[in-house]
C-alpha atoms as a PDB file:
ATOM      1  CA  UNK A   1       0.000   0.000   0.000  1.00  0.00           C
ATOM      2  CA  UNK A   2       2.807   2.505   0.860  1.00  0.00           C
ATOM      3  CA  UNK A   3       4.620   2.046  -2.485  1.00  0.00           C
ATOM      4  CA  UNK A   4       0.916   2.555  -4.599  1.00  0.00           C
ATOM      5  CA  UNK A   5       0.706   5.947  -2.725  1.00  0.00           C
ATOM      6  CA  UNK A   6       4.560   6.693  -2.680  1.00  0.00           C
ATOM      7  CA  UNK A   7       4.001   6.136  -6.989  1.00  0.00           C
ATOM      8  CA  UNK A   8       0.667   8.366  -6.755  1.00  0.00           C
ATOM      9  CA  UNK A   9       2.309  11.286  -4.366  1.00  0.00           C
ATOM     10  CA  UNK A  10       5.525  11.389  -6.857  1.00  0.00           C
ATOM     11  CA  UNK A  11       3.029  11.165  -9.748  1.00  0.00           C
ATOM     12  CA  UNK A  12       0.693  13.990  -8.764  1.00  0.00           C
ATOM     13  CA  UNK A  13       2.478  16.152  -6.482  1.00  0.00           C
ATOM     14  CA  UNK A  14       6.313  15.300  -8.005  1.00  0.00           C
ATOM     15  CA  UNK A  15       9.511  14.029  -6.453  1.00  0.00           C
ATOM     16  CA  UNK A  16      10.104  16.138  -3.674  1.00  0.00           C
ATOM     17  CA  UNK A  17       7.025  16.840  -1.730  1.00  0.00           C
ATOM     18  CA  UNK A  18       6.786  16.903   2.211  1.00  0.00           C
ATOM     19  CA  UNK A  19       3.917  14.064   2.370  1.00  0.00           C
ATOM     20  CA  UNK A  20       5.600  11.688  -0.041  1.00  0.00           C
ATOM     21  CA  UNK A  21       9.058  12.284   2.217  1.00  0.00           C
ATOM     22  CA  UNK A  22       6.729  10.949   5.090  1.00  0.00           C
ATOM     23  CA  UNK A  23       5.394   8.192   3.317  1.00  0.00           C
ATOM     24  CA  UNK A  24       9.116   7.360   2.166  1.00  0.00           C
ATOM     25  CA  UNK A  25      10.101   7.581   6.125  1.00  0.00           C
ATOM     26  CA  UNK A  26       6.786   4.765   7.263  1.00  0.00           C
ATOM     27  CA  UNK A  27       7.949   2.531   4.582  1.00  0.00           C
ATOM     28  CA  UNK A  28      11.464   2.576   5.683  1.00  0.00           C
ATOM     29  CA  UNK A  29      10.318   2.242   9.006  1.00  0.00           C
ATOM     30  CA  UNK A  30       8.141  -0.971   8.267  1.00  0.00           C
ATOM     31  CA  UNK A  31      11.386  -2.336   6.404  1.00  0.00           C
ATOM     32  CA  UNK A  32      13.377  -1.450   9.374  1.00  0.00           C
ATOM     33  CA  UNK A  33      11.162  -3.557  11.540  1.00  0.00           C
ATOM     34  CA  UNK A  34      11.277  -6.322   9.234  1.00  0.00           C
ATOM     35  CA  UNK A  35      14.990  -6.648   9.235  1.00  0.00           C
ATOM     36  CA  UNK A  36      15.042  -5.296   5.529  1.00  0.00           C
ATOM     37  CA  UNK A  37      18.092  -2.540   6.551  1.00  0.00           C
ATOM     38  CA  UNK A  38      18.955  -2.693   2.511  1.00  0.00           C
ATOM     39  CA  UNK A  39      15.615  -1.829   1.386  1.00  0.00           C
ATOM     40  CA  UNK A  40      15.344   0.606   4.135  1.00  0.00           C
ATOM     41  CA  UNK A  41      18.326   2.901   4.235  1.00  0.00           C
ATOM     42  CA  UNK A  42      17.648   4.507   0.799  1.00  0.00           C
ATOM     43  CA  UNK A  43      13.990   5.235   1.681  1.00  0.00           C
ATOM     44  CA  UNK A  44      15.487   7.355   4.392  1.00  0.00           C
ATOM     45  CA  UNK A  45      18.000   9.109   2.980  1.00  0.00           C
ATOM     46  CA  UNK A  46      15.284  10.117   0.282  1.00  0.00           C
ATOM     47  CA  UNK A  47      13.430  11.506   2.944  1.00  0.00           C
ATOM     48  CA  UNK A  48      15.928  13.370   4.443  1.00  0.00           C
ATOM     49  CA  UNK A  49      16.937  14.700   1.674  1.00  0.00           C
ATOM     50  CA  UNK A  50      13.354  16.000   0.360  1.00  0.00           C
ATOM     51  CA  UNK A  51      12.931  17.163   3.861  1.00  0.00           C
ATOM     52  CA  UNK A  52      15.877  19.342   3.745  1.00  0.00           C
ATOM     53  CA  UNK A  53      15.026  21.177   1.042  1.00  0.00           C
ATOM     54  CA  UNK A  54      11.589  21.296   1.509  1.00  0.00           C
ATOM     55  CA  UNK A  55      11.269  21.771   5.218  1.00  0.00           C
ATOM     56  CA  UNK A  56      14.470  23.012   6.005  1.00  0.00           C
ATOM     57  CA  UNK A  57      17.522  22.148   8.567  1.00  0.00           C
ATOM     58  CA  UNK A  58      15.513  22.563  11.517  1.00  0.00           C
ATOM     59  CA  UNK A  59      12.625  20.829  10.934  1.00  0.00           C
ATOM     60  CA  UNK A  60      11.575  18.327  13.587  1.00  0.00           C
ATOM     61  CA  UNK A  61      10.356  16.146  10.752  1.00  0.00           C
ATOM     62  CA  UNK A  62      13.481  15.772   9.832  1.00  0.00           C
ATOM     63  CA  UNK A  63      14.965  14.926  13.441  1.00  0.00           C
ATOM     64  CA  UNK A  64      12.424  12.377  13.229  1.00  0.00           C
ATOM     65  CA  UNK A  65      13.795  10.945  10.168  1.00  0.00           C
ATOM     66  CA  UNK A  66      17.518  11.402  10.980  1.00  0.00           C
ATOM     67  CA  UNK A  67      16.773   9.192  14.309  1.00  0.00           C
ATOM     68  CA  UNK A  68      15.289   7.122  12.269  1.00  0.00           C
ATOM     69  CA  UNK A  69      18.323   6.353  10.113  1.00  0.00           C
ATOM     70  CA  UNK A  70      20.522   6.429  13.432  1.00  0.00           C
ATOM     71  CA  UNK A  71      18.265   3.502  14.708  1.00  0.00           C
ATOM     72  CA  UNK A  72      19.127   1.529  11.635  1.00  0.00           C
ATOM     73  CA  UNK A  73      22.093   2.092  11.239  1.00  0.00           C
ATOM     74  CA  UNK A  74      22.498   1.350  15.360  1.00  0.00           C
ATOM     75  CA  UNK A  75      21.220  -1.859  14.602  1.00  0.00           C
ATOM     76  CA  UNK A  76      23.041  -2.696  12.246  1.00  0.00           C
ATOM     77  CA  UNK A  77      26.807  -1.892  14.551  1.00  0.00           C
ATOM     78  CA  UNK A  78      27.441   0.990  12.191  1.00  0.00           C
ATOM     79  CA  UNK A  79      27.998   3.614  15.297  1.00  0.00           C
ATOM     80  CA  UNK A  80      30.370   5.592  13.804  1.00  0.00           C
ATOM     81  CA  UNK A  81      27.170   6.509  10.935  1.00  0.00           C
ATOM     82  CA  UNK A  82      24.738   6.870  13.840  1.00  0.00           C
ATOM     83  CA  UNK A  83      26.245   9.114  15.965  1.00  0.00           C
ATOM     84  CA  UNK A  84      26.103  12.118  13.858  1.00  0.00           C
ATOM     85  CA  UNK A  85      22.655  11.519  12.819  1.00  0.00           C
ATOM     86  CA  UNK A  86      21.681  10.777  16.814  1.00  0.00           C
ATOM     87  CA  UNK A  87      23.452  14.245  17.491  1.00  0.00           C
ATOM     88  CA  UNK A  88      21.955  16.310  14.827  1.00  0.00           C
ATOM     89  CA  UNK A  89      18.018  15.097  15.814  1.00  0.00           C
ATOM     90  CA  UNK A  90      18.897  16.229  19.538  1.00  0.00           C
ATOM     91  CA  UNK A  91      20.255  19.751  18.128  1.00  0.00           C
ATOM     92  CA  UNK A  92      17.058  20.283  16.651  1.00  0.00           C
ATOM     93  CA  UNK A  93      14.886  18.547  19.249  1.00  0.00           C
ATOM     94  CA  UNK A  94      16.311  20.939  22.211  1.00  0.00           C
ATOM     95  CA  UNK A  95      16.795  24.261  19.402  1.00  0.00           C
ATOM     96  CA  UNK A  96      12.648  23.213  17.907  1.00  0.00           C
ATOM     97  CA  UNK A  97      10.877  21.752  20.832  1.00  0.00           C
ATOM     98  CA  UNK A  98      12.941  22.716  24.381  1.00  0.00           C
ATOM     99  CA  UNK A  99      15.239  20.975  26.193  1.00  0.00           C
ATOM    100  CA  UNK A 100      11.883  19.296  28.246  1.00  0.00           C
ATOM    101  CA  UNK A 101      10.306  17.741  24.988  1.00  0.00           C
ATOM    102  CA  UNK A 102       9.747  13.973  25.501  1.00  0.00           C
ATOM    103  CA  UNK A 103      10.665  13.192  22.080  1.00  0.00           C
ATOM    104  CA  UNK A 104      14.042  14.817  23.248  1.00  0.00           C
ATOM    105  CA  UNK A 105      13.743  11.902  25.417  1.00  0.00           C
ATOM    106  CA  UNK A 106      13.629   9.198  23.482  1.00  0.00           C
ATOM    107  CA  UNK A 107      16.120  10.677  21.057  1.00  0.00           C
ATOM    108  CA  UNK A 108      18.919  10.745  24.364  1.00  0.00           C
ATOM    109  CA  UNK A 109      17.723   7.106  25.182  1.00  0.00           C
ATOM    110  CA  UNK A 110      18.635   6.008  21.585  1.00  0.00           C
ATOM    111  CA  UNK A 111      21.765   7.745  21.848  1.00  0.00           C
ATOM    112  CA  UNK A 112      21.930   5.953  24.947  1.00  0.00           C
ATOM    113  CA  UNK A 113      21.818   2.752  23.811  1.00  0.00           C
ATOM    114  CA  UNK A 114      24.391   3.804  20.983  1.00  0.00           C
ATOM    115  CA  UNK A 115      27.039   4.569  23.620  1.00  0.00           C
ATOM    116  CA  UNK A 116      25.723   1.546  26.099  1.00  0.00           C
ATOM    117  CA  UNK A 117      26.490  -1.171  22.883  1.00  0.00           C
ATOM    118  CA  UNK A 118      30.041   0.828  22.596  1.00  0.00           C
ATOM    119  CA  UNK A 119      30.844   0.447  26.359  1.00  0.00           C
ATOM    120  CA  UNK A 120      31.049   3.660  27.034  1.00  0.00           C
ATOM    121  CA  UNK A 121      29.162   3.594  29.908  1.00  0.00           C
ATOM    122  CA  UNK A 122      29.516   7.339  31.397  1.00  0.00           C
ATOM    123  CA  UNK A 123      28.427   9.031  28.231  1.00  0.00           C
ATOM    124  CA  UNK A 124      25.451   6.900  28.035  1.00  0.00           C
ATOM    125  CA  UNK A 125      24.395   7.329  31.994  1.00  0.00           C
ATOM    126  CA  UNK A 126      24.189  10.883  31.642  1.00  0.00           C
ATOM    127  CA  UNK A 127      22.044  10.520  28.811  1.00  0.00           C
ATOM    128  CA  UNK A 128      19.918   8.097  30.080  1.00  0.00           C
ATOM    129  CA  UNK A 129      19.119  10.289  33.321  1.00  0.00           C
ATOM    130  CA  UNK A 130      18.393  13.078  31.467  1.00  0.00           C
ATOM    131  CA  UNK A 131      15.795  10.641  28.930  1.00  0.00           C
ATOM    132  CA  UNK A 132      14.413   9.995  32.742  1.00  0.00           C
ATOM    133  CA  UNK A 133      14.160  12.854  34.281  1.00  0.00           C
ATOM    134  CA  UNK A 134      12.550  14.518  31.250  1.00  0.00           C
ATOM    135  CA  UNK A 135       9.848  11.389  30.866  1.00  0.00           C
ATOM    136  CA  UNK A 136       8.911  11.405  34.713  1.00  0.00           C
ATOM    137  CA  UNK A 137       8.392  15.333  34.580  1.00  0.00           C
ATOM    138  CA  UNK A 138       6.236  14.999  31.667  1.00  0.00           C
ATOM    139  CA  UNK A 139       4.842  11.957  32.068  1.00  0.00           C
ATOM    140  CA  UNK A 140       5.584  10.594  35.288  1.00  0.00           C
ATOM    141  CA  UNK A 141       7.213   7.444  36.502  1.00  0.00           C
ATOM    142  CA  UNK A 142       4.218   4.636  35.172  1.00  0.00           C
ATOM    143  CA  UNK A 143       4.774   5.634  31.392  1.00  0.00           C
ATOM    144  CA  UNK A 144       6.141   2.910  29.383  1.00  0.00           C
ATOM    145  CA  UNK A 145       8.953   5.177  27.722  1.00  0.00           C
ATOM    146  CA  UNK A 146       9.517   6.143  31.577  1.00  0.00           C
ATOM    147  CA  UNK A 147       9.891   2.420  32.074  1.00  0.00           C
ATOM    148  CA  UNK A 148      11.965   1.206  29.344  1.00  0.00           C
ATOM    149  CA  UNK A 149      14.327   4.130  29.883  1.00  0.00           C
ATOM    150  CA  UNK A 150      15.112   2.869  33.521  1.00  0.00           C
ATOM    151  CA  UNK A 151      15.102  -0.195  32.242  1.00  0.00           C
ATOM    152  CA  UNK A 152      17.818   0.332  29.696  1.00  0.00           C
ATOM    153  CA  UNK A 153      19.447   2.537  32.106  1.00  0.00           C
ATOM    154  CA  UNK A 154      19.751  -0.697  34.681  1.00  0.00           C
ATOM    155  CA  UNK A 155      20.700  -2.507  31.993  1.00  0.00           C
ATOM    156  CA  UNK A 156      24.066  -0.126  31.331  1.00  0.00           C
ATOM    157  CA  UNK A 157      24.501  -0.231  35.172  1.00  0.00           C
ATOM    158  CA  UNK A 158      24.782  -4.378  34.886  1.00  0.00           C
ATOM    159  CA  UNK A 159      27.214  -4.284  31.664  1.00  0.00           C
ATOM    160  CA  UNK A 160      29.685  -1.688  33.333  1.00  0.00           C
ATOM    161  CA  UNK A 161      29.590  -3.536  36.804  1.00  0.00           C
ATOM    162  CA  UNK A 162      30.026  -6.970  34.483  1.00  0.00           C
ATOM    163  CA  UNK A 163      32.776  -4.706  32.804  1.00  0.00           C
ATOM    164  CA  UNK A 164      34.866  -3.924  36.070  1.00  0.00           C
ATOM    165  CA  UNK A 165      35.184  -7.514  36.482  1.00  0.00           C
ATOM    166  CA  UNK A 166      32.084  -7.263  39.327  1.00  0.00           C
END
């Protein structure tokens, strides 16, 4: 269904248009989900690059759809092409929304679990209290994103004791 209407957007409203650049980011994300990384990755680049120049550099579309990438590539061990992406979606997550925005959250938990999978464990504690504290004050310590962040953040807590030789 999402490659009919990505054909019929690029058809009738052309090749660079803000709702096919969404429609390009679902589909990547349904890939994503299936494991399809190859099928994926240029779906989101295409809608990066359509959001750029449609939206502009500080869109938080966009820092949607750079996380996005960052989680794929994440998943796939490529860390060194993550980072950046992780880094520019928090830029314009705290310059867009504040530095209190829970999707700011779950961009810092992501980046998180980057730095977590690298061992380095300070980097990612300090990002994973701040994904916390930002949740709780928003949403309060029962939400599931609330949840998984401590959760991840106990996690990081086990792997760095396991890493001291504790």
């Amino acid at each position: 269904m999402y490659r009919r209407a990505i054909a019929i957007d690029e058809q009738a409203s052309g090749p660079e248009h803000t709702g096919l650049a969404t429609k390009l980011n679902n589909l990547a994300e349904i890939y994503r989900k299936q494991g399809k990384y190859v099928e994926a990755e240029p779906l989101y680049r295409r809608a990066i690059a359509i959001g750029e120049k449609t939206l502009g550099p500080e869109h938080p579309d966009l820092a949607i759809r750079l996380n996005n990438l960052a989680v794929l590539y994440n998943e796939q061990g490529k860390y060194e092409e993550a980072e950046p992406l992780y880094l520019r979606a928090i830029a314009i997550g705290e310059k867009i929304s504040g530095p209190e925005h829970p999707d700011l959250a779950i961009r810092l938990n992501n980046l998180a679990n980057l730095y977590s999978d690298q061992g380095k464990y300070e980097e990612a504690e300090s990002l994973y209290l701040r994904a916390i504290e930002i949740n709780e004050k928003v949403f309060g310590p029962t939400h599931h994103n609330t949840i998984l962040f401590r959760e991840n953040y106990a996690e990081l807590l086990r792997q760095w004791k396991k890493g001291e030789g504790g």
